[in-house]
PDB file of N, CA and C in Angstrom:
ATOM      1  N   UNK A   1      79.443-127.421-125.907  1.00  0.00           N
ATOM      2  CA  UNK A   1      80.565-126.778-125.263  1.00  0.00           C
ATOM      3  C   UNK A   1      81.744-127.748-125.110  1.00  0.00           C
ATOM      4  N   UNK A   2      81.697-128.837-125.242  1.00  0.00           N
ATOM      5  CA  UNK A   2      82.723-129.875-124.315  1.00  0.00           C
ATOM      6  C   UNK A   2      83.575-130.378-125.690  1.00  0.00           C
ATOM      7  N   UNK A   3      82.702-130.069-127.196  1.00  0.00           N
ATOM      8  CA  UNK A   3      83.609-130.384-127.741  1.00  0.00           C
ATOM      9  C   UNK A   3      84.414-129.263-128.373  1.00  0.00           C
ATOM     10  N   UNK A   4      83.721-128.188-128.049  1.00  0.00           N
ATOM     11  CA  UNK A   4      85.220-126.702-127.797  1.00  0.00           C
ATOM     12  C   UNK A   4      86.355-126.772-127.414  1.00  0.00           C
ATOM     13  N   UNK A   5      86.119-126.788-125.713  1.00  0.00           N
ATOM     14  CA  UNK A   5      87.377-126.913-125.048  1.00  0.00           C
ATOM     15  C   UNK A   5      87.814-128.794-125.368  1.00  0.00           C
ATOM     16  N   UNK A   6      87.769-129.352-126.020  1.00  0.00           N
ATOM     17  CA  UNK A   6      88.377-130.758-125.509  1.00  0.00           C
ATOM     18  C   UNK A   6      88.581-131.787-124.723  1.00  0.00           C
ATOM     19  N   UNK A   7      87.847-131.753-123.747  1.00  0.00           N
ATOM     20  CA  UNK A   7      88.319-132.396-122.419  1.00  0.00           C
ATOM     21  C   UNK A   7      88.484-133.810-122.385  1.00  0.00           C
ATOM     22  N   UNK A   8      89.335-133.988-121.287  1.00  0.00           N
ATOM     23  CA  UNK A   8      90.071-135.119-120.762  1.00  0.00           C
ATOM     24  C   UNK A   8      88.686-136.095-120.636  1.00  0.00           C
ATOM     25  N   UNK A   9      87.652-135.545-119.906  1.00  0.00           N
ATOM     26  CA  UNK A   9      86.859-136.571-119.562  1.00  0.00           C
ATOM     27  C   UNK A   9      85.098-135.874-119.302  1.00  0.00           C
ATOM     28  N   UNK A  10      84.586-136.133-118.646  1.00  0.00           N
ATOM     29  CA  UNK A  10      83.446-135.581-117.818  1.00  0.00           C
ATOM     30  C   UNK A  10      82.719-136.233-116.905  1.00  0.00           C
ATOM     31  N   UNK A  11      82.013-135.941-116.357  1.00  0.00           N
ATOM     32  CA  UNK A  11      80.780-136.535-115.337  1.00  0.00           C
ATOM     33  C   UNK A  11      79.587-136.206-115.371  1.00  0.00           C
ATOM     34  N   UNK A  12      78.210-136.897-115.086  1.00  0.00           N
ATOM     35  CA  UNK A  12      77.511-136.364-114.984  1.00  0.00           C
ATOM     36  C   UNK A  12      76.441-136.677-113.942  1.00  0.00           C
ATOM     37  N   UNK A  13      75.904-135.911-113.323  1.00  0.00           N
ATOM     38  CA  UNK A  13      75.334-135.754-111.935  1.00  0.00           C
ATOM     39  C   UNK A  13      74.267-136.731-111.817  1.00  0.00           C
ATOM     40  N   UNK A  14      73.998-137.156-110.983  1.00  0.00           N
ATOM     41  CA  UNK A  14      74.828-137.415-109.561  1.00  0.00           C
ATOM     42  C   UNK A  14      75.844-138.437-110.273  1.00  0.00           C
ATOM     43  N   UNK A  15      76.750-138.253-109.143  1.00  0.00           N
ATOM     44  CA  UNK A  15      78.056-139.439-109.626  1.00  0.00           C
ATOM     45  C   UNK A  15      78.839-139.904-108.401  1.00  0.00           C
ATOM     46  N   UNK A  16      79.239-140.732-108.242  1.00  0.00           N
ATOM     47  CA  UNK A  16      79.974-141.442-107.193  1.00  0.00           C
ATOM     48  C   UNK A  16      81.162-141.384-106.984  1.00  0.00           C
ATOM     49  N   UNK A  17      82.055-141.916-106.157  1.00  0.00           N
ATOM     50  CA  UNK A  17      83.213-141.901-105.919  1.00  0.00           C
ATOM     51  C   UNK A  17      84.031-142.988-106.841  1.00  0.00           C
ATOM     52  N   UNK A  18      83.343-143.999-107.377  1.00  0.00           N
ATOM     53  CA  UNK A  18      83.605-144.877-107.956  1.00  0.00           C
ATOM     54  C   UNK A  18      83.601-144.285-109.730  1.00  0.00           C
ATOM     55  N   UNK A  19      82.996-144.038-109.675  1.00  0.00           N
ATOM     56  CA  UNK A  19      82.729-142.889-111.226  1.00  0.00           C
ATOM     57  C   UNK A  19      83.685-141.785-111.596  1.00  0.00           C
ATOM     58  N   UNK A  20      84.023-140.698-110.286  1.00  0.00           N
ATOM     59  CA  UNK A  20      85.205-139.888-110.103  1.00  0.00           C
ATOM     60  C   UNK A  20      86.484-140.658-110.390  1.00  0.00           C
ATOM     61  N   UNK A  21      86.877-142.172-109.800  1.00  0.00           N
ATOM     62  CA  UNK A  21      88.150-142.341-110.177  1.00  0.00           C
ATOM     63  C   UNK A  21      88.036-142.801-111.097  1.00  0.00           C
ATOM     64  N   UNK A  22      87.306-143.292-112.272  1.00  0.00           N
ATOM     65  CA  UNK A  22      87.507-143.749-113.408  1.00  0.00           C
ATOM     66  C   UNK A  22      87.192-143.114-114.585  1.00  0.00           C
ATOM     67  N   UNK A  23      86.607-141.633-114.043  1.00  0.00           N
ATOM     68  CA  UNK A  23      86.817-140.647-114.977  1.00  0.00           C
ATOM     69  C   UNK A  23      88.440-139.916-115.306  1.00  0.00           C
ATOM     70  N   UNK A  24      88.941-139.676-113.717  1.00  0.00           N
ATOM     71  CA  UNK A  24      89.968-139.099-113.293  1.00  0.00           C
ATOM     72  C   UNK A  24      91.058-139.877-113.971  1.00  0.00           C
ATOM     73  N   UNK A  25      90.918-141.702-114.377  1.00  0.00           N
ATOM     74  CA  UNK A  25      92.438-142.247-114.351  1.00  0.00           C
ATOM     75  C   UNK A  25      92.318-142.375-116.241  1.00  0.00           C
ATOM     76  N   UNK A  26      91.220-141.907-116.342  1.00  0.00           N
ATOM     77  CA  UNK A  26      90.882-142.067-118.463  1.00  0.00           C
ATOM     78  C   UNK A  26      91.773-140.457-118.678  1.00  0.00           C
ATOM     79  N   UNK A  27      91.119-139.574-117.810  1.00  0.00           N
ATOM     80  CA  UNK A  27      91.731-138.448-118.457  1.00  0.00           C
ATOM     81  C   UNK A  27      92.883-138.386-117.848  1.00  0.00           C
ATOM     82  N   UNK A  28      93.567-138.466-116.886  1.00  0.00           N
ATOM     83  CA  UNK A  28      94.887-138.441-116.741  1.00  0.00           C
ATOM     84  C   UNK A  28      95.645-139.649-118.064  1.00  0.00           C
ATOM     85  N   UNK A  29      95.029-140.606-118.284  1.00  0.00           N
ATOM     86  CA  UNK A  29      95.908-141.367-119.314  1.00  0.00           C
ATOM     87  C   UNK A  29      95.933-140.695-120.741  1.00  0.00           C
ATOM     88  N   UNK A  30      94.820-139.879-121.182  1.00  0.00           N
ATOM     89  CA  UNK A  30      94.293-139.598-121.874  1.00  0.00           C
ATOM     90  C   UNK A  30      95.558-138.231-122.446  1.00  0.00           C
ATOM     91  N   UNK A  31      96.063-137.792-121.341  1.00  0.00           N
ATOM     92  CA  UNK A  31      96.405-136.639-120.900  1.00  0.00           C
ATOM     93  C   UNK A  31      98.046-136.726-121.482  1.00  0.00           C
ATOM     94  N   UNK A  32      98.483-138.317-120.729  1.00  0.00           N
ATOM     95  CA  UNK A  32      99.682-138.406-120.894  1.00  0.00           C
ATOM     96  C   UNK A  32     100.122-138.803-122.094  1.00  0.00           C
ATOM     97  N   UNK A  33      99.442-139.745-123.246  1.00  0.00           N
ATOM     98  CA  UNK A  33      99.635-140.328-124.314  1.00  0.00           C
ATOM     99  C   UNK A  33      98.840-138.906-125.356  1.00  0.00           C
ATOM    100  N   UNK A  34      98.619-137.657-124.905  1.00  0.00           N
ATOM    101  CA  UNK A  34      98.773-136.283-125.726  1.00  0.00           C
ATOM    102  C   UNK A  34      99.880-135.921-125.428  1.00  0.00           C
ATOM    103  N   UNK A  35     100.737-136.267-124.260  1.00  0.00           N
ATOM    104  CA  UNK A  35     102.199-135.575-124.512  1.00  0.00           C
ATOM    105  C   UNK A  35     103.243-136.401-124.814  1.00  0.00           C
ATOM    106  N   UNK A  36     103.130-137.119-124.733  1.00  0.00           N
ATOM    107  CA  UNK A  36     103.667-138.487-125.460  1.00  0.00           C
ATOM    108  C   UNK A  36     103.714-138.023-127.036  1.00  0.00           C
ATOM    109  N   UNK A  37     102.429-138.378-127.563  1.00  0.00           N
ATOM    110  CA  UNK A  37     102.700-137.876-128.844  1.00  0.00           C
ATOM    111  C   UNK A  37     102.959-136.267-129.661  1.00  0.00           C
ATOM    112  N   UNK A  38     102.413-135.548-128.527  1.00  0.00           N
ATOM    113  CA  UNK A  38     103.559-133.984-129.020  1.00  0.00           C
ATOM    114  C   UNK A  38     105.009-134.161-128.983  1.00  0.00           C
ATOM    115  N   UNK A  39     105.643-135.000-127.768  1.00  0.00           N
ATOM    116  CA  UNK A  39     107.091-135.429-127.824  1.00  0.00           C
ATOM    117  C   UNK A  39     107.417-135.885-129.212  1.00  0.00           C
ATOM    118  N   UNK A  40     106.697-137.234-129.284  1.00  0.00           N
ATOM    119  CA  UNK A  40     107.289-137.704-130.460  1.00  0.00           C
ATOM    120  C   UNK A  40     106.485-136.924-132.172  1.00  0.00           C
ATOM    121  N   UNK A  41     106.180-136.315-131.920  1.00  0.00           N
ATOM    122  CA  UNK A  41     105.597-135.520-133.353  1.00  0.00           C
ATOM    123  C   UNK A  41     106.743-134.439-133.078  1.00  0.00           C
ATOM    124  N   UNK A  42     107.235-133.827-132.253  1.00  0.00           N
ATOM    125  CA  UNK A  42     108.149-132.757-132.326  1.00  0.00           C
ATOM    126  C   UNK A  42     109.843-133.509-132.619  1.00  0.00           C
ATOM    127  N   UNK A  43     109.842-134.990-132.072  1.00  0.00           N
ATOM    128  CA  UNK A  43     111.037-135.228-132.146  1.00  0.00           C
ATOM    129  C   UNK A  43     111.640-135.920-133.640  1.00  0.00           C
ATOM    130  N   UNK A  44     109.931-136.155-134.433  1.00  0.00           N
ATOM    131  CA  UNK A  44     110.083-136.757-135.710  1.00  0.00           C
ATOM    132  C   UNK A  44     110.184-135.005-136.738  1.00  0.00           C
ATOM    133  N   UNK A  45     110.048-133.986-136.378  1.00  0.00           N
ATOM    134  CA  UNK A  45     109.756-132.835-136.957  1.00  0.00           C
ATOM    135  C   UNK A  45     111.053-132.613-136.967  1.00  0.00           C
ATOM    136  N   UNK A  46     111.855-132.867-135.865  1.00  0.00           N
ATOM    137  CA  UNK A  46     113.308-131.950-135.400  1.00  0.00           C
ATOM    138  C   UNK A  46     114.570-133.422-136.427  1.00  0.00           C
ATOM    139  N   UNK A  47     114.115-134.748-136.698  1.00  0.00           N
ATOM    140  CA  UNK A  47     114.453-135.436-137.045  1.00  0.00           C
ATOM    141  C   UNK A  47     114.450-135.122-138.817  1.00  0.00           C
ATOM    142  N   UNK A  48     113.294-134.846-139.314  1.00  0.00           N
ATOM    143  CA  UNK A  48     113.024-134.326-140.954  1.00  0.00           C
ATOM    144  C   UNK A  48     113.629-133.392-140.757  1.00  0.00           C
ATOM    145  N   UNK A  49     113.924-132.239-139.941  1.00  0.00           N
ATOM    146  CA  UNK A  49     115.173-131.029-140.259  1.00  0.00           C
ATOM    147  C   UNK A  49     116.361-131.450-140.540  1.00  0.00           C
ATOM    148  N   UNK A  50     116.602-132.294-140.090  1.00  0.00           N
ATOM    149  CA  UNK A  50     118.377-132.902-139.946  1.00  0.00           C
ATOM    150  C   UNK A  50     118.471-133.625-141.032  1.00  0.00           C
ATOM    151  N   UNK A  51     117.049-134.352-142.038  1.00  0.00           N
ATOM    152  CA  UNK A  51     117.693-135.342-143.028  1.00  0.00           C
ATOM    153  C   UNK A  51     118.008-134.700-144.153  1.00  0.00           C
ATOM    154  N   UNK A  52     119.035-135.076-145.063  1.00  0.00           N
ATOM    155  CA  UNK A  52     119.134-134.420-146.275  1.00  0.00           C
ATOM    156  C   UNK A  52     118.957-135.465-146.870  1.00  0.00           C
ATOM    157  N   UNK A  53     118.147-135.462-148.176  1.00  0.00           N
ATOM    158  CA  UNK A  53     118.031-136.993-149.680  1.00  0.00           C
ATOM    159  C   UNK A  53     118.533-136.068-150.475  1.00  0.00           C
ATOM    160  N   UNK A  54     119.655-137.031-151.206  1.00  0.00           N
ATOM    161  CA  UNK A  54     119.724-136.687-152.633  1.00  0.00           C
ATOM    162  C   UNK A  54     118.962-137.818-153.564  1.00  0.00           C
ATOM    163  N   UNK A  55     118.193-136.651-154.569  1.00  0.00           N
ATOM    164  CA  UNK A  55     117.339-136.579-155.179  1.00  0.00           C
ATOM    165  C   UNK A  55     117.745-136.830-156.989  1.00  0.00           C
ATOM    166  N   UNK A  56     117.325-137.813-157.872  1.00  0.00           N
ATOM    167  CA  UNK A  56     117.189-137.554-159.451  1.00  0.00           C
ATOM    168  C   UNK A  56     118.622-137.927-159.488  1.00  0.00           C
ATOM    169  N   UNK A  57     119.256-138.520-160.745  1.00  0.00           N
ATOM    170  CA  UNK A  57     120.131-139.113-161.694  1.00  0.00           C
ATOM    171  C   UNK A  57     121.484-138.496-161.326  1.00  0.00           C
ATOM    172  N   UNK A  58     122.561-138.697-160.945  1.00  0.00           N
ATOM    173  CA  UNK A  58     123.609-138.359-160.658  1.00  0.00           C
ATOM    174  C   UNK A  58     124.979-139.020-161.621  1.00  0.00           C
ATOM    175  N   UNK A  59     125.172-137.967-162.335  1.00  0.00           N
ATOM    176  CA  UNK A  59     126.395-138.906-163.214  1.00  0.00           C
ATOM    177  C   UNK A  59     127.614-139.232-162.333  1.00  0.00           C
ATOM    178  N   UNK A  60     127.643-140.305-162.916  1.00  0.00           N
ATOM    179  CA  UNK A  60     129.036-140.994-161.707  1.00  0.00           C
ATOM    180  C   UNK A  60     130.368-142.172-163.551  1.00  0.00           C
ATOM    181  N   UNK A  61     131.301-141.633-162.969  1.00  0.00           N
ATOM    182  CA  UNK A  61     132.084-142.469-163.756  1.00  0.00           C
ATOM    183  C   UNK A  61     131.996-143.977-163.398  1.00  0.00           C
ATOM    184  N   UNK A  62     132.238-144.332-164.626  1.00  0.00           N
ATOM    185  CA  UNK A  62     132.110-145.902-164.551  1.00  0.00           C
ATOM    186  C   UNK A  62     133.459-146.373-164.049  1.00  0.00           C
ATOM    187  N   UNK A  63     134.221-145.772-164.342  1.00  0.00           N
ATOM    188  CA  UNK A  63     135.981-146.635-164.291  1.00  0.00           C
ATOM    189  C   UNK A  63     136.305-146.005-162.457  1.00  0.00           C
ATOM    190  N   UNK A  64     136.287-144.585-162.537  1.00  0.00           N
ATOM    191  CA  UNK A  64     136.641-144.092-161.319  1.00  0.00           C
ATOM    192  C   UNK A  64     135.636-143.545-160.314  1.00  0.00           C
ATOM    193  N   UNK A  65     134.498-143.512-160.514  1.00  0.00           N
ATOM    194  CA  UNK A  65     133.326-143.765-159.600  1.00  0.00           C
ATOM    195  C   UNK A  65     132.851-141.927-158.703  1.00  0.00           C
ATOM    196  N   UNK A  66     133.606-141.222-159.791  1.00  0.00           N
ATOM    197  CA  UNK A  66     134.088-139.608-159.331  1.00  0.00           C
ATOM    198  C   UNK A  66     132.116-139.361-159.855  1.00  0.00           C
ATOM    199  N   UNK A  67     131.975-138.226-159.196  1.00  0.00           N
ATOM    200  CA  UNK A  67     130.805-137.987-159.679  1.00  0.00           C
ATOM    201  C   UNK A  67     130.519-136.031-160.066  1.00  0.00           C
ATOM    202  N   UNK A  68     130.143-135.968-161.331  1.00  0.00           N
ATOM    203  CA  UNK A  68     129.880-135.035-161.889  1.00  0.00           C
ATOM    204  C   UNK A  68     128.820-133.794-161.516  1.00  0.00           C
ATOM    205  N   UNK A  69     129.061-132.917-160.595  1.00  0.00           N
ATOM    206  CA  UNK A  69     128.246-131.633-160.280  1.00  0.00           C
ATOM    207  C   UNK A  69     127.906-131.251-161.223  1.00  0.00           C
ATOM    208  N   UNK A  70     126.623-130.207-160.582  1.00  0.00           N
ATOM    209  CA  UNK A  70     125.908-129.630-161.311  1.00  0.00           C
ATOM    210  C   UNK A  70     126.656-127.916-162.309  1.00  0.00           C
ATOM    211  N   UNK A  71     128.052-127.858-161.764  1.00  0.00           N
ATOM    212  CA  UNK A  71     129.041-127.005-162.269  1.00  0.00           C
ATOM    213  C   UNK A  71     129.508-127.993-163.323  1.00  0.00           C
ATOM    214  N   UNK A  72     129.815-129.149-163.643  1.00  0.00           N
ATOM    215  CA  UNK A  72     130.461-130.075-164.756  1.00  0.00           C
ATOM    216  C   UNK A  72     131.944-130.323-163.826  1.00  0.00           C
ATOM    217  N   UNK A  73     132.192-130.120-162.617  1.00  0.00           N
ATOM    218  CA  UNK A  73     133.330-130.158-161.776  1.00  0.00           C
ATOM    219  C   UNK A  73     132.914-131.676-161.434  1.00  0.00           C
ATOM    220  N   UNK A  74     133.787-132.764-161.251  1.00  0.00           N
ATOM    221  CA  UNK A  74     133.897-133.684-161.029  1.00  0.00           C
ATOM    222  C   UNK A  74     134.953-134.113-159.796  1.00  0.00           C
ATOM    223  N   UNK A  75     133.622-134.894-158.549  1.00  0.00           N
ATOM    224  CA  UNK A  75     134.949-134.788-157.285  1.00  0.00           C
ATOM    225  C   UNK A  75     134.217-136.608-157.050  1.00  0.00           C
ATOM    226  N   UNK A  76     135.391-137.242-155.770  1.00  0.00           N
ATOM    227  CA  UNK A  76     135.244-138.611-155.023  1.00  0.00           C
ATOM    228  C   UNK A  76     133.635-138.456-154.810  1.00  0.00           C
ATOM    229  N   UNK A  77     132.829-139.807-154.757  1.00  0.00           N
ATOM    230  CA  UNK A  77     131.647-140.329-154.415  1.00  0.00           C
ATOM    231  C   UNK A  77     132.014-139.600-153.039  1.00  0.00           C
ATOM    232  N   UNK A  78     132.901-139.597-151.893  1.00  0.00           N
ATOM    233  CA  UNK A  78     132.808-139.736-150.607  1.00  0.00           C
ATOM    234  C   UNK A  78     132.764-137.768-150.679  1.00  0.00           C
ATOM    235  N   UNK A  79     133.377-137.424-151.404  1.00  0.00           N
ATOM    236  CA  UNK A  79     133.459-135.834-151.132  1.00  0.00           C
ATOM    237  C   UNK A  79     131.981-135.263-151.602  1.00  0.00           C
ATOM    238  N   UNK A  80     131.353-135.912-152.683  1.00  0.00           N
ATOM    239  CA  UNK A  80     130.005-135.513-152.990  1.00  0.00           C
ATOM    240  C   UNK A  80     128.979-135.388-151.993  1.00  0.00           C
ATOM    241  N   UNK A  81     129.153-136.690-151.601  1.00  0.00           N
ATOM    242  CA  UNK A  81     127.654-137.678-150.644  1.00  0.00           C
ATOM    243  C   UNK A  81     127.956-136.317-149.070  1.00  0.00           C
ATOM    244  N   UNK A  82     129.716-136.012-149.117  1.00  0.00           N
ATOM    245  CA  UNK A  82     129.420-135.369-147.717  1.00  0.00           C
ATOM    246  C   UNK A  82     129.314-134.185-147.470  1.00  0.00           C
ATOM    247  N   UNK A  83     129.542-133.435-148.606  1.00  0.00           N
ATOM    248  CA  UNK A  83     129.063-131.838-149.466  1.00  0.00           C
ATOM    249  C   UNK A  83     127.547-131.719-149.226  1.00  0.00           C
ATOM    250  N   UNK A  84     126.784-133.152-150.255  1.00  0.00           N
ATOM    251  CA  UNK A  84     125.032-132.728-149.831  1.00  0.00           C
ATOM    252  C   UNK A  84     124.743-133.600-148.482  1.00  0.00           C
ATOM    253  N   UNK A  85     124.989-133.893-148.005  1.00  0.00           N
ATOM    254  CA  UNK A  85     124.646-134.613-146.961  1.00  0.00           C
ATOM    255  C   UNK A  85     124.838-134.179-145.422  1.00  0.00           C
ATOM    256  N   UNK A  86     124.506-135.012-144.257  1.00  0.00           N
ATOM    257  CA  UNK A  86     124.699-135.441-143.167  1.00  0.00           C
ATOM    258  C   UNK A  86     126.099-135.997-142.877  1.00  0.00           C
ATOM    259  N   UNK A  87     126.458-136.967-144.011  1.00  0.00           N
ATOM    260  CA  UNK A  87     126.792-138.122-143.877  1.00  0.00           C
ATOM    261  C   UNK A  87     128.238-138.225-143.633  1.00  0.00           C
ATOM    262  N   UNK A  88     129.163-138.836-143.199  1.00  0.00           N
ATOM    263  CA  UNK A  88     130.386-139.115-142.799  1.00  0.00           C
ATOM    264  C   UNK A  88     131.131-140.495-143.015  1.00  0.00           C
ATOM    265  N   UNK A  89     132.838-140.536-143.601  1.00  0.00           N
ATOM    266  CA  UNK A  89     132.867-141.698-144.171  1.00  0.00           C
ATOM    267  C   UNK A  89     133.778-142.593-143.126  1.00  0.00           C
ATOM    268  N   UNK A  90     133.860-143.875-143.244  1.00  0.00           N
ATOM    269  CA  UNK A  90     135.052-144.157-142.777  1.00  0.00           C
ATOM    270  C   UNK A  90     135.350-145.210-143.443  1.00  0.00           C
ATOM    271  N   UNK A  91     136.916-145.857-143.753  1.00  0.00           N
ATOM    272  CA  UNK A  91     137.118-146.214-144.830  1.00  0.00           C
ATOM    273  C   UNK A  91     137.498-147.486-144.131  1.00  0.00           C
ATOM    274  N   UNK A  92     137.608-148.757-145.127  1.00  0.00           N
ATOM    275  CA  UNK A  92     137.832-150.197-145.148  1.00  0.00           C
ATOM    276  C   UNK A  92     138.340-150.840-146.229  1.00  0.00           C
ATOM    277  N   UNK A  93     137.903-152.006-146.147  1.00  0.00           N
ATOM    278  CA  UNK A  93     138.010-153.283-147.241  1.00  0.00           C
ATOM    279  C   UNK A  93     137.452-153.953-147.247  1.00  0.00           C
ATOM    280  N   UNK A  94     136.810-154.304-148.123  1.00  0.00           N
ATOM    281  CA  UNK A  94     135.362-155.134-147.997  1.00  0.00           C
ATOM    282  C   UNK A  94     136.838-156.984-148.209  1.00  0.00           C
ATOM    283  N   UNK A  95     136.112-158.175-148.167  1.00  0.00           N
ATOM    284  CA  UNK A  95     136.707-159.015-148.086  1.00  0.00           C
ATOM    285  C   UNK A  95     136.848-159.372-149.393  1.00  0.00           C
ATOM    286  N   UNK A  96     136.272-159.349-150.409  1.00  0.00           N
ATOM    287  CA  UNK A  96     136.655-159.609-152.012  1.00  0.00           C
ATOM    288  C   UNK A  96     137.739-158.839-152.209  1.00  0.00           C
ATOM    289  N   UNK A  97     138.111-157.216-152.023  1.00  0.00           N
ATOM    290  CA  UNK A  97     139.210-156.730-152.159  1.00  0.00           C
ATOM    291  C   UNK A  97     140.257-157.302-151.771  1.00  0.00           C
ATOM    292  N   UNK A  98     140.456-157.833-150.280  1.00  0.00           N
ATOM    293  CA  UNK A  98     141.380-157.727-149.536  1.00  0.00           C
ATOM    294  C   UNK A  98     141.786-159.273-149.887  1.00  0.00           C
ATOM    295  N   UNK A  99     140.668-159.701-150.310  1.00  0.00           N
ATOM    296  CA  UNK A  99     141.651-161.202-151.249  1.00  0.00           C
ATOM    297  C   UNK A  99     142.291-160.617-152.349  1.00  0.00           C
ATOM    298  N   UNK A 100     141.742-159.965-152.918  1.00  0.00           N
ATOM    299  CA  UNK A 100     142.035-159.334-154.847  1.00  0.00           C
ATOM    300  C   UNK A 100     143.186-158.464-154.493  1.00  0.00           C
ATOM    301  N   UNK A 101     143.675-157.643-153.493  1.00  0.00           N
ATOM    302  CA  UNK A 101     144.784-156.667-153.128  1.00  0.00           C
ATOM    303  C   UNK A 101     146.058-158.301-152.578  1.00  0.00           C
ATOM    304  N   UNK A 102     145.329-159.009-151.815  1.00  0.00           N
ATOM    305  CA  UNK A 102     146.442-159.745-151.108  1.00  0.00           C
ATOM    306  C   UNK A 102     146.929-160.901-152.431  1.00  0.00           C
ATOM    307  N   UNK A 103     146.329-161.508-152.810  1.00  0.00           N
ATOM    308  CA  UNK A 103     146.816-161.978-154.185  1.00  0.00           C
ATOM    309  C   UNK A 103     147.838-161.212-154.920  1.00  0.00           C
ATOM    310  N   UNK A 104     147.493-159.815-155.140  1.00  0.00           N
ATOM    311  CA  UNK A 104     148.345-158.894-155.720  1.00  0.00           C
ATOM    312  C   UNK A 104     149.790-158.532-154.835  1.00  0.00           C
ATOM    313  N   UNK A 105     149.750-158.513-153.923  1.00  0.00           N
ATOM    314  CA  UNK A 105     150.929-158.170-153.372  1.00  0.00           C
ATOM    315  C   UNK A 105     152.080-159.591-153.312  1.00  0.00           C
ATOM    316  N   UNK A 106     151.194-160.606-153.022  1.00  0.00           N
ATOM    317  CA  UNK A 106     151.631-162.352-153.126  1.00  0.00           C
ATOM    318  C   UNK A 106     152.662-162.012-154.268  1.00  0.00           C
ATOM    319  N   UNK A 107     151.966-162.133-155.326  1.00  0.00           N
ATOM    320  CA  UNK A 107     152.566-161.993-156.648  1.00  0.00           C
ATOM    321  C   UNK A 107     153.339-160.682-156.871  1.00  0.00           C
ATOM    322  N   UNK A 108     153.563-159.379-156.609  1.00  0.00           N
ATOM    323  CA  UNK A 108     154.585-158.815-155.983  1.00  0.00           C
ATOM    324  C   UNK A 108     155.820-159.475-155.618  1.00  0.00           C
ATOM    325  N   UNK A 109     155.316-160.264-154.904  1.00  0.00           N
ATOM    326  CA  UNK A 109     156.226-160.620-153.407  1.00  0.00           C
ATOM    327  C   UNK A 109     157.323-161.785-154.383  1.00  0.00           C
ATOM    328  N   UNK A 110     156.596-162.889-154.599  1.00  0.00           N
ATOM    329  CA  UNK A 110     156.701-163.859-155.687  1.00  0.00           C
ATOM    330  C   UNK A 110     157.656-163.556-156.638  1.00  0.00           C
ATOM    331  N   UNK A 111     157.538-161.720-157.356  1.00  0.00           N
ATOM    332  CA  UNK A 111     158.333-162.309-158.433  1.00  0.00           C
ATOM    333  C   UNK A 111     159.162-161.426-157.991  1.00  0.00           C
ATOM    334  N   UNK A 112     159.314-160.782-156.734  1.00  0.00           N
ATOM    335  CA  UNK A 112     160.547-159.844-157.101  1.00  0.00           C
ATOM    336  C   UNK A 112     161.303-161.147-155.522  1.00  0.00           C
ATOM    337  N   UNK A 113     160.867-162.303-155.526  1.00  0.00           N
ATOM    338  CA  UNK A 113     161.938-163.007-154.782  1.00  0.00           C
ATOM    339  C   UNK A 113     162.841-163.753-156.153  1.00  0.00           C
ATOM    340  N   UNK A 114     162.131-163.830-156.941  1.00  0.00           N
ATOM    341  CA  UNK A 114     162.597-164.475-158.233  1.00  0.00           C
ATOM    342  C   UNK A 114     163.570-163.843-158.728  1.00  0.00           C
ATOM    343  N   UNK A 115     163.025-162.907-158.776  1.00  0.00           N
ATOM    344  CA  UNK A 115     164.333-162.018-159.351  1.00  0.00           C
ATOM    345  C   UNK A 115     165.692-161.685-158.388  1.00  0.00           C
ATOM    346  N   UNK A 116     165.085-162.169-156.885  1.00  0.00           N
ATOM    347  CA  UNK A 116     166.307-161.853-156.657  1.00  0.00           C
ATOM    348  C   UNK A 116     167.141-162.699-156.539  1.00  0.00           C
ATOM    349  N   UNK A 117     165.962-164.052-156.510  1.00  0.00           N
ATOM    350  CA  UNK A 117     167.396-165.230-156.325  1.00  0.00           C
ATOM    351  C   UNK A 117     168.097-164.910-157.557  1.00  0.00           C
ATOM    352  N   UNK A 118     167.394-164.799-158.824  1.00  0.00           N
ATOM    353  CA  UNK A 118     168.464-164.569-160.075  1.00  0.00           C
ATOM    354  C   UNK A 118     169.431-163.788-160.442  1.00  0.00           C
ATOM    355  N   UNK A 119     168.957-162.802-159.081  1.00  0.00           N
ATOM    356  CA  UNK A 119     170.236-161.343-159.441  1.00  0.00           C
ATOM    357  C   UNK A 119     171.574-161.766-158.544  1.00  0.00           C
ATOM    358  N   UNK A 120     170.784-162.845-157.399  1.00  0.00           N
ATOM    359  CA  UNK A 120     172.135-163.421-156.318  1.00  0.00           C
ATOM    360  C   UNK A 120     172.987-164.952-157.148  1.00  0.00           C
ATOM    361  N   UNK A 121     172.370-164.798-158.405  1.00  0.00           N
ATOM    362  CA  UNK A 121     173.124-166.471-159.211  1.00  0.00           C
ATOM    363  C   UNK A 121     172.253-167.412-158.218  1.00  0.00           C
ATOM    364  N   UNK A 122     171.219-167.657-157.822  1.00  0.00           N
ATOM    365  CA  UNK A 122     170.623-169.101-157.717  1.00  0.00           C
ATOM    366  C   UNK A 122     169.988-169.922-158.410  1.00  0.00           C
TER     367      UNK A 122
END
């Protein structure tokens, strides 16, 4: 019968007062680390609802990094990933760019002072 219903614990006769609380504090623990893990089995269940994976070979351009649907419509990595996804972007500069952009503007800067000392006769 006892392994029907499940129980927390048992006793068996005669039994003491000393026996009662250390039946009583197994199945109360026993009790709490079953709802413990229904919590967390329901909160990892409600967690796999929310994830989306993309899945298998995704054509992506090499030069512009646009990536090719399953229509042959071609949109941004960031508009794809947030079409199948969860996911949300926010944008930066990684520090190799922002040398490789600031170099570029330097030299910008550089030659159109050149030109202007030359357009002012210096």
């Amino acid at each position: 019968m006892a392994k029907l219903t499940e129980p927390f614990g048992f006793l068996l006769k005669p039994f003491g007062a000393r026996d009662l609380k250390v039946t009583l504090e197994i199945a109360l623990y026993k009790h709490k680390m079953e709802r413990e893990r229904d919590r967390l089995t329901e909160e990892l269940r409600q967690a796999l609802a929310r994830v989306k994976t993309l899945v298998g070979l995704l054509p992506i351009c090499a030069y512009c990094k646009k990536i090719k649907d399953d229509a042959g419509y071609w949109s941004q990595v960031e508009a794809y990933i947030m079409k199948h996804s969860d996911a949300s972007f926010t944008h930066g500069m990684c520090p190799d760019c922002f040398q490789r952009v600031k170099k570029e503007i330097d030299s910008v800067e550089k030659s159109g002072c050149a030109e202007h000392s030359e357009l002012a006769g210096h």
